[in-house]
N, C-alpha and C. Protein backbone atom coordinates (compact mmCIF):
# COMPACT_ATOMS: atom_id res chain seq x y z
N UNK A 1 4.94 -13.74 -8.87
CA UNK A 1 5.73 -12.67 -9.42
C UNK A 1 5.42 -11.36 -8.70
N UNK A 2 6.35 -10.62 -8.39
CA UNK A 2 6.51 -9.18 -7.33
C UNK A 2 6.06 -8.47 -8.73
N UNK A 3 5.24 -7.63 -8.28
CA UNK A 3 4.35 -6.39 -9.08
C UNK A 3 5.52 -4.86 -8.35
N UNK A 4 5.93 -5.45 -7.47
CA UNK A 4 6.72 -3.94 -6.81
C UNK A 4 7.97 -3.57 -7.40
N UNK A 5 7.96 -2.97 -8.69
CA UNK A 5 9.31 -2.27 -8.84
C UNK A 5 10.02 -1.70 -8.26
N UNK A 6 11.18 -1.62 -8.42
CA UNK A 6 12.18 -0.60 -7.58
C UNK A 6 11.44 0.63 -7.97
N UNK A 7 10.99 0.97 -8.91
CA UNK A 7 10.76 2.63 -9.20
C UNK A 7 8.95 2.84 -8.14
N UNK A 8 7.89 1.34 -8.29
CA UNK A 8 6.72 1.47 -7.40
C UNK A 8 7.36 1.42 -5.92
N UNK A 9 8.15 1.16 -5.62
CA UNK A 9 8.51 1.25 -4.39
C UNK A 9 9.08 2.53 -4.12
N UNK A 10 9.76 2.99 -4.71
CA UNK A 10 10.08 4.36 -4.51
C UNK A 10 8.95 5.56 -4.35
N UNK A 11 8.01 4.60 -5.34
CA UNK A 11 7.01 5.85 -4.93
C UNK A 11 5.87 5.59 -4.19
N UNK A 12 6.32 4.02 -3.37
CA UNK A 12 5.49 4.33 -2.39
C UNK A 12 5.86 5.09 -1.19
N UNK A 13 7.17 4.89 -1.11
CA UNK A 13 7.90 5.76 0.03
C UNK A 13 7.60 7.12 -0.17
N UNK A 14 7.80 7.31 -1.11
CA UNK A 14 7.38 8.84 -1.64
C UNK A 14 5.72 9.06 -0.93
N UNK A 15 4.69 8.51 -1.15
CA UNK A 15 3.59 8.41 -0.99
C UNK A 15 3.64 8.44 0.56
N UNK A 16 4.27 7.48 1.20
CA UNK A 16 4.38 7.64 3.03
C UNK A 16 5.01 8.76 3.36
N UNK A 17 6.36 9.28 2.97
CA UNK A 17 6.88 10.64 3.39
C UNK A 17 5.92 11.49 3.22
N UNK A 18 5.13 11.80 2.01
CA UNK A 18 3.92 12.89 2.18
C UNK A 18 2.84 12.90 2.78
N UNK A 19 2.55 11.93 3.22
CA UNK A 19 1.06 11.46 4.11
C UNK A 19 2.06 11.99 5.41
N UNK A 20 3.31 11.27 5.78
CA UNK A 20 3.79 11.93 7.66
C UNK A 20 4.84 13.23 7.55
N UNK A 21 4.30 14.18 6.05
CA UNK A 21 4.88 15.19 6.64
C UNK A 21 3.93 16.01 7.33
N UNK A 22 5.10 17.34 8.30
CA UNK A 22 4.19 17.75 9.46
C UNK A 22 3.60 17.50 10.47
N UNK A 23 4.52 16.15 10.54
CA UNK A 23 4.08 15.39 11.44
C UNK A 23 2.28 15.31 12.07
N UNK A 24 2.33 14.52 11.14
CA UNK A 24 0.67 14.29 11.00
C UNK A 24 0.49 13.09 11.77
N UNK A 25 -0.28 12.84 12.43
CA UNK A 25 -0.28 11.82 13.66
C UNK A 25 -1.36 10.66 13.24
N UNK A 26 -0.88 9.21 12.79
CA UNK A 26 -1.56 8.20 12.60
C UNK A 26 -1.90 7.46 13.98
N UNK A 27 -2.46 6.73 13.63
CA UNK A 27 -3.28 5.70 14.95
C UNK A 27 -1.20 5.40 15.49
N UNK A 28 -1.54 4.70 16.72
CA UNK A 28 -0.23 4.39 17.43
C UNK A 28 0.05 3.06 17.22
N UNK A 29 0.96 2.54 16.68
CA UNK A 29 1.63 1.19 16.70
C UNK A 29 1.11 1.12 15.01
N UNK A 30 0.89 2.05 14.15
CA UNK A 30 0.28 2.20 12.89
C UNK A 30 1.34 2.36 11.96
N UNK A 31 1.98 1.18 11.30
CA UNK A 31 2.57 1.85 9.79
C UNK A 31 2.05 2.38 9.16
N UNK A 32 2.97 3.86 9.15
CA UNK A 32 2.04 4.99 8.16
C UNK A 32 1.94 4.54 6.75
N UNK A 33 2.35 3.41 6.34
CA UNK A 33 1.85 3.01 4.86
C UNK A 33 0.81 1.90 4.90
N UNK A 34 0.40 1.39 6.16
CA UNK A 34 -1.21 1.12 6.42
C UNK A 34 -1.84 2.61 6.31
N UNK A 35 -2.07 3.34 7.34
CA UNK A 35 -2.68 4.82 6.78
C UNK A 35 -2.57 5.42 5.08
N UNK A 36 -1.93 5.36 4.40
CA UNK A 36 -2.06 5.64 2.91
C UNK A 36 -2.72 4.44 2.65
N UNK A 37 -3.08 2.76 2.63
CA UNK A 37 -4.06 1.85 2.49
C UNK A 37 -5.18 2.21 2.56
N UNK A 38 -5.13 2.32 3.88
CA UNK A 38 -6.49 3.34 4.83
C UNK A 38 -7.11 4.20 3.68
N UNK A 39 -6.40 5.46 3.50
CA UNK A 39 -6.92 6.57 3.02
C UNK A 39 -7.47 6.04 1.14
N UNK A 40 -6.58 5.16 0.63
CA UNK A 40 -7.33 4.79 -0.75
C UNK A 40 -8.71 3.42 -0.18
N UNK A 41 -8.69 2.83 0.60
CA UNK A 41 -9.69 2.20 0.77
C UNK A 41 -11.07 2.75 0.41
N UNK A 42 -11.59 3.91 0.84
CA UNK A 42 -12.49 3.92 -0.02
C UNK A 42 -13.11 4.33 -1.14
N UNK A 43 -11.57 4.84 -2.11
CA UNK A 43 -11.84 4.89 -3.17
C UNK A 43 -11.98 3.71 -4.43
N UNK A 44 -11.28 2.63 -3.59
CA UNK A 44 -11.26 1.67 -4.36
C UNK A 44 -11.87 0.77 -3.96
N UNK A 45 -12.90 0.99 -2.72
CA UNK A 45 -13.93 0.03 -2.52
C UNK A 45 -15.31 0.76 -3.44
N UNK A 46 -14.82 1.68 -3.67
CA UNK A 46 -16.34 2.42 -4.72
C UNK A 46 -16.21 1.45 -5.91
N UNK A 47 -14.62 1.67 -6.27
CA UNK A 47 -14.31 1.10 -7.70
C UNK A 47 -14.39 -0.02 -7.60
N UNK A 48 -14.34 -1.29 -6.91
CA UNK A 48 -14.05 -2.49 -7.20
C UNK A 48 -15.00 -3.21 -6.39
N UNK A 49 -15.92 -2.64 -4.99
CA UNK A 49 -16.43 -2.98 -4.09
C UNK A 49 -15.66 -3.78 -3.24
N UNK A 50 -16.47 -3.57 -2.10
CA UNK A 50 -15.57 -4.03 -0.80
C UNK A 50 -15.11 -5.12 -0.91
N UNK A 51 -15.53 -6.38 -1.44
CA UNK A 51 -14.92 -7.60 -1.29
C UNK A 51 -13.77 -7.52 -2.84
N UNK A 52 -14.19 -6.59 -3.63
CA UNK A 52 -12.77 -6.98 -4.71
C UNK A 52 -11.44 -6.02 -3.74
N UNK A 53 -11.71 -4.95 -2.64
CA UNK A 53 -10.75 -4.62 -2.55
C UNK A 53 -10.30 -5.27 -1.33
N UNK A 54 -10.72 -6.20 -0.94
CA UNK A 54 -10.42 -6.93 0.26
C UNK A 54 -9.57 -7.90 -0.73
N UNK A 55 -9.94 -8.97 -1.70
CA UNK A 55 -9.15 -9.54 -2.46
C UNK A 55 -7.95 -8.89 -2.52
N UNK A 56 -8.15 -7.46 -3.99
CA UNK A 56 -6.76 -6.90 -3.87
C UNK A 56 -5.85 -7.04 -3.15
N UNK A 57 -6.22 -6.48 -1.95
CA UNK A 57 -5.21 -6.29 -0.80
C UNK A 57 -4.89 -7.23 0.40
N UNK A 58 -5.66 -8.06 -0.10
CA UNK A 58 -5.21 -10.00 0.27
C UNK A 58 -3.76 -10.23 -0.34
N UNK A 59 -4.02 -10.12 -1.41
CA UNK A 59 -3.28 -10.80 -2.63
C UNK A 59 -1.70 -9.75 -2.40
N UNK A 60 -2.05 -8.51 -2.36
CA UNK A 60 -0.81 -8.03 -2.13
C UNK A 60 -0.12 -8.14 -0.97
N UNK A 61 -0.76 -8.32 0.04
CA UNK A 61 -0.55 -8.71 1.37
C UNK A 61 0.43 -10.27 1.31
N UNK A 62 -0.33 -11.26 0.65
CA UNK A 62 0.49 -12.35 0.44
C UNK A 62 1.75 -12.00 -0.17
N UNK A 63 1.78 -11.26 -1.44
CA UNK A 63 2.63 -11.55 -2.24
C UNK A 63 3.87 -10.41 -1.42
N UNK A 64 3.56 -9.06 -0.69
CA UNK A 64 4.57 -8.85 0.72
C UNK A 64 5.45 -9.40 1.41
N UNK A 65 4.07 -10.57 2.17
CA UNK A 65 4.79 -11.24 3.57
C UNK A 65 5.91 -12.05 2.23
N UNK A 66 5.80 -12.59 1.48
CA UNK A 66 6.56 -13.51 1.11
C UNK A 66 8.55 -12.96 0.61
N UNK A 67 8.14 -11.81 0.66
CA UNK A 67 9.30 -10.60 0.61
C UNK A 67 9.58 -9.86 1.95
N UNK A 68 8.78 -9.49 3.25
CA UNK A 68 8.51 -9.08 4.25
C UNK A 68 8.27 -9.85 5.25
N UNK A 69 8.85 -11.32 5.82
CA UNK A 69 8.19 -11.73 6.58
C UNK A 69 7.30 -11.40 7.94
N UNK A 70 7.45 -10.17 8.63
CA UNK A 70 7.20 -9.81 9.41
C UNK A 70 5.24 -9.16 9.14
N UNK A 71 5.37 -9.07 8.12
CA UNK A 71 3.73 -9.11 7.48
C UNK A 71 2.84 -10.21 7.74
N UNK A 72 3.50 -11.55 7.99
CA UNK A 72 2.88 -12.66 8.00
C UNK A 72 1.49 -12.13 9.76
N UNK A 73 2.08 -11.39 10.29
CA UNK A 73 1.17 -11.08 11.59
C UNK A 73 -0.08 -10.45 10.96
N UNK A 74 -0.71 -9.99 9.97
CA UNK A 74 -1.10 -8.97 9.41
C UNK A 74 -2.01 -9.72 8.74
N UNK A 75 -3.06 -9.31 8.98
CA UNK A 75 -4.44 -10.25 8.20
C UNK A 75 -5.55 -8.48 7.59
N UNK A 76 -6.14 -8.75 6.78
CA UNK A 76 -7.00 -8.05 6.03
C UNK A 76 -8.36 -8.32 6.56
N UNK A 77 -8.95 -7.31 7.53
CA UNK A 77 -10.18 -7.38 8.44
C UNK A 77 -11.09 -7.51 7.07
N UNK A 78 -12.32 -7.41 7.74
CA UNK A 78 -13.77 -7.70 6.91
C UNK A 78 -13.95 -6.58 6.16
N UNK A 79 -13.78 -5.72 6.98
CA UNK A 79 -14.34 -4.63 6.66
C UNK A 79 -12.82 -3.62 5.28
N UNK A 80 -12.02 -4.47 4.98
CA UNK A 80 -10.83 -4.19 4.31
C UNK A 80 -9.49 -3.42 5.05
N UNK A 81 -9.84 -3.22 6.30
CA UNK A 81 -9.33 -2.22 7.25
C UNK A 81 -7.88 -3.46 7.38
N UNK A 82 -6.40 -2.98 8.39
CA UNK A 82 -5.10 -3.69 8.04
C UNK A 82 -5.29 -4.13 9.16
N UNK A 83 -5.03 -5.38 10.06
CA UNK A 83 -5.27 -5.26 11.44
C UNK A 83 -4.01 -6.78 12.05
N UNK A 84 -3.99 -7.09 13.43
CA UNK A 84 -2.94 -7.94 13.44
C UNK A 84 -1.44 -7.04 13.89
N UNK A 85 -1.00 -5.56 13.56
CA UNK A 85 -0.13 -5.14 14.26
C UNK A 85 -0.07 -5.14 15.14
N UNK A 86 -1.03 -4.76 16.44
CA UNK A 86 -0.58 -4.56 17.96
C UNK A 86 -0.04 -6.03 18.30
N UNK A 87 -0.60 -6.72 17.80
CA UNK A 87 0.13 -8.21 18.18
C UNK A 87 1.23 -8.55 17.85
N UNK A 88 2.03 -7.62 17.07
CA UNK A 88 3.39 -8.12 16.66
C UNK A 88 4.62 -7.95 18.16
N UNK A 89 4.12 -7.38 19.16
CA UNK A 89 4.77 -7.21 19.89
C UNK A 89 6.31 -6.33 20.04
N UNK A 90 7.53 -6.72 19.99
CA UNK A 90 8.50 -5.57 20.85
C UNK A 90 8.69 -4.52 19.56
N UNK A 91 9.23 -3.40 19.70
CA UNK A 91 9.51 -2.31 19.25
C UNK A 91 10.19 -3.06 17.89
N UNK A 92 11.14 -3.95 18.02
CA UNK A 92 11.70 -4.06 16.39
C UNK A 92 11.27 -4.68 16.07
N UNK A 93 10.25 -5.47 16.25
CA UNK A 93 9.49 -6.14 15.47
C UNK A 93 8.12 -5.23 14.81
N UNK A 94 8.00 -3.93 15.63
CA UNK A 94 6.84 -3.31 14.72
C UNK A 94 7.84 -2.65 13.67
N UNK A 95 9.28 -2.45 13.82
CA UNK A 95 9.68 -1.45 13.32
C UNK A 95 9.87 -2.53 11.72
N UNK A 96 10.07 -3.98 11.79
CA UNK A 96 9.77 -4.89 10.33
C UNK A 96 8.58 -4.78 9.69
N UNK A 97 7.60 -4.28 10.55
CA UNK A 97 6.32 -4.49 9.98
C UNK A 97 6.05 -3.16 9.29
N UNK A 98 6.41 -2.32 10.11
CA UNK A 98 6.32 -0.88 9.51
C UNK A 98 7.70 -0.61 8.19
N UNK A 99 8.81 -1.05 7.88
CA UNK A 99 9.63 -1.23 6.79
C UNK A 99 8.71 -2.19 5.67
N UNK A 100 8.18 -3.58 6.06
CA UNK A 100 7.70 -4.29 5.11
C UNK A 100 6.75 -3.77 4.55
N UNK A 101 5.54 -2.60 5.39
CA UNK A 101 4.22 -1.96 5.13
C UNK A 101 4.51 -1.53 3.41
N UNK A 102 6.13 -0.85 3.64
CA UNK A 102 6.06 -0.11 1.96
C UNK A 102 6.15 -1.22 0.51
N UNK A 103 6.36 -1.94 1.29
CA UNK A 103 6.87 -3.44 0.45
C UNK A 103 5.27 -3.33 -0.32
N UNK A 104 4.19 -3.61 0.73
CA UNK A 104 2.84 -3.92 1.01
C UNK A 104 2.43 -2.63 0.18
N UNK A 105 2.34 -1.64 0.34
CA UNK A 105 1.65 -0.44 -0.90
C UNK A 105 2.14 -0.97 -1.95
N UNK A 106 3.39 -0.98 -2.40
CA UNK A 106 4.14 -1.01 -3.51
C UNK A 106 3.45 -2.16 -4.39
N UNK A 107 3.40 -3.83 -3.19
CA UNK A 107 3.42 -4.62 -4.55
C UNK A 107 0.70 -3.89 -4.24
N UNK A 108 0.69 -3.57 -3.47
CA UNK A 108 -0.82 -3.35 -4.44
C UNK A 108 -0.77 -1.81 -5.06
N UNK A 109 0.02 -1.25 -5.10
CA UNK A 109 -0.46 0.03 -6.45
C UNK A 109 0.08 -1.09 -7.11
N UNK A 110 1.11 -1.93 -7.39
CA UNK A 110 1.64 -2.65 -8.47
C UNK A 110 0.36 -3.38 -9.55
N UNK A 111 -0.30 -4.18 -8.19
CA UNK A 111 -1.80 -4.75 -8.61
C UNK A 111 -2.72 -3.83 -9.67
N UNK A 112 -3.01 -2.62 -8.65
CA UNK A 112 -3.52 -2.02 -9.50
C UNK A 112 -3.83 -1.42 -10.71
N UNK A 113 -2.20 -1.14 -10.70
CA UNK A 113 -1.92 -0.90 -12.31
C UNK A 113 -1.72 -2.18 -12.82
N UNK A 114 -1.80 -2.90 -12.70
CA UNK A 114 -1.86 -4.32 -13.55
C UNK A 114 -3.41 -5.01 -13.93
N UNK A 115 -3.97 -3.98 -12.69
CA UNK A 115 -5.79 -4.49 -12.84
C UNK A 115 -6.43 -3.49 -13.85
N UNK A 116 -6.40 -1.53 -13.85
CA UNK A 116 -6.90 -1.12 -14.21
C UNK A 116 -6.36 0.04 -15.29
N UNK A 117 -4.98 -0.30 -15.09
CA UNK A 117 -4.03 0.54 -15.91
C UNK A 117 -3.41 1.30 -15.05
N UNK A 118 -2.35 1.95 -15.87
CA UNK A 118 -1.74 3.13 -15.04
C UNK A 118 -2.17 4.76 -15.49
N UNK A 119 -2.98 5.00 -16.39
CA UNK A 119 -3.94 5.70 -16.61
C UNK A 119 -4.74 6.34 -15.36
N UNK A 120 -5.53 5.36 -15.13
CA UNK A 120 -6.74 5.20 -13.92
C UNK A 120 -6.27 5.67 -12.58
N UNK A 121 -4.74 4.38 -13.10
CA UNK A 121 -4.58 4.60 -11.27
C UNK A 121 -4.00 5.78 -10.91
N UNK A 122 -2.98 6.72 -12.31
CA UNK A 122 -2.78 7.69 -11.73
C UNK A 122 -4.10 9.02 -11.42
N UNK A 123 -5.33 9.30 -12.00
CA UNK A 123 -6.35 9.94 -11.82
C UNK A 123 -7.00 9.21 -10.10
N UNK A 124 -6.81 8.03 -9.99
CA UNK A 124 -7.49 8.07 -8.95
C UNK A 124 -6.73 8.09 -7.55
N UNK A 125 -5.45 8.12 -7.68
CA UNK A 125 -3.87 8.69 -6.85
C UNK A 125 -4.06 10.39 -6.71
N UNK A 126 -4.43 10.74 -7.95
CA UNK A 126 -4.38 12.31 -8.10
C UNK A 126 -6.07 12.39 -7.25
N UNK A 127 -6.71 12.20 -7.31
CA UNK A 127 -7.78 12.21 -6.26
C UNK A 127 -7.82 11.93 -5.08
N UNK A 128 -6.82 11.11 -4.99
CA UNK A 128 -6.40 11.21 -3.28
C UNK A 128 -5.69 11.81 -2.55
N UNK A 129 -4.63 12.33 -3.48
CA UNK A 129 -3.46 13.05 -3.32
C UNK A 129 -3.59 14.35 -4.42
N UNK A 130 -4.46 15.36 -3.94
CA UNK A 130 -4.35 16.64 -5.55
C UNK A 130 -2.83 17.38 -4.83
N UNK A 131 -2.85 17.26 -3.70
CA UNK A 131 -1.39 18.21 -4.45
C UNK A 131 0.00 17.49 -4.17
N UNK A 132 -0.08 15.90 -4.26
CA UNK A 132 1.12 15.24 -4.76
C UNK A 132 1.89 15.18 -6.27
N UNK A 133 2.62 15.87 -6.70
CA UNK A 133 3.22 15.90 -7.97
C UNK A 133 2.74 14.19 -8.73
N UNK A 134 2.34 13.63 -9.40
CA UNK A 134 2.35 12.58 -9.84
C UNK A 134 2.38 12.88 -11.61
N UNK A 135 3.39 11.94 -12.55
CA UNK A 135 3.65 11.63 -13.51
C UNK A 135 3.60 10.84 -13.47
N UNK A 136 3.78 10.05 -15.11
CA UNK A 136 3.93 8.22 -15.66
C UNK A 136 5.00 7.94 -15.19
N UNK A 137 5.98 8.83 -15.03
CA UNK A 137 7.53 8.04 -15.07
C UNK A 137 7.47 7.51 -13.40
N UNK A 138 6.47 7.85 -12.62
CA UNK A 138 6.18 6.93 -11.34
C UNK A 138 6.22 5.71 -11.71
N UNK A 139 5.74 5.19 -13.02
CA UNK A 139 5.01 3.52 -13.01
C UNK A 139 6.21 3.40 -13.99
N UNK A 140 6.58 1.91 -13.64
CA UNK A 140 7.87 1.55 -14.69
C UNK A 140 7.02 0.78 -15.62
N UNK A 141 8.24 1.18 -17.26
CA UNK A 141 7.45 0.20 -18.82
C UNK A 141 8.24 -0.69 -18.69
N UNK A 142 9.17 -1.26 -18.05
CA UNK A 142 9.81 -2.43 -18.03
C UNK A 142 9.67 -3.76 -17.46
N UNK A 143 8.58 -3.78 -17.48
CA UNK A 143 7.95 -4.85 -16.18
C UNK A 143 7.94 -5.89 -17.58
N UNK A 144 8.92 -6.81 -17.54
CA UNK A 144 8.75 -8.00 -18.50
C UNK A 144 7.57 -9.25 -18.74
N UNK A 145 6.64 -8.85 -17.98
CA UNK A 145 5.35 -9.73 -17.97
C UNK A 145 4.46 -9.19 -19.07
């Protein structure tokens, strides 16, 4: 079952437009919604330790590619880091990987708030992001599970 709502997806895009405004310069061949991964990694390796957030973001990673195929290149290093893009090779094929990336935030904030609430996750969003506007009406109550 997809944890990524239309409304978590929206705000993960939301979440990537504010990380590359100003053109803020990520690693090269880098979906900037790996870099927002990046940047909560180690808040949620404090919270969960490195191997629960390597899980996490296993699990969302699977449950992606299976919506994203172009994710399937994309393995979850040791160290929790995103790795496997430079190998995807020609330009439109990074440009699937970098479209599926938001797929990939979406369904793990989805996780998250399904692991620790949406409480938590918005305080620890607002700690990564203090001057991203964030409210509840980010996280949808309609998730029929």
């Amino acid at each position: 079952m997809s944890r990524a709502t239309p409304l978590m997806r929206e705000f993960a895009e939301r979440l990537v437009a504010f990380e590359t405004q100003g053109g803020k310069a990520g690693r090269p061949h880098t979906p900037a919604a790996f870099e927002v991964c990046e940047k909560l990694r180690p808040h949620l390796a404090t919270l969960m330790g490195k191997a629960g957030f390597c899980a996490l973001l296993s699990r969302a990673l699977a449950m992606a590619a299976s919506e994203a195929p172009a994710l399937r290149a994309v393995q979850v290093q040791a160290d929790g880091s995103l790795g496997g893009v430079e190998e995807t090779g020609t330009p439109a094929e990074l440009q699937k990987v970098a479209e599926g990336s938001v797929v990939l935030l979406a369904q793990l904030l989805g996780l998250l708030e399904a692991f620790i609430g949406r409480s938590l996750t918005l305080r620890m969003l607002r700690d990564v992001w203090p001057k991203l506007t964030l409210d509840e009406t980010h996280f949808s109550n309609d998730d029929p599970s």
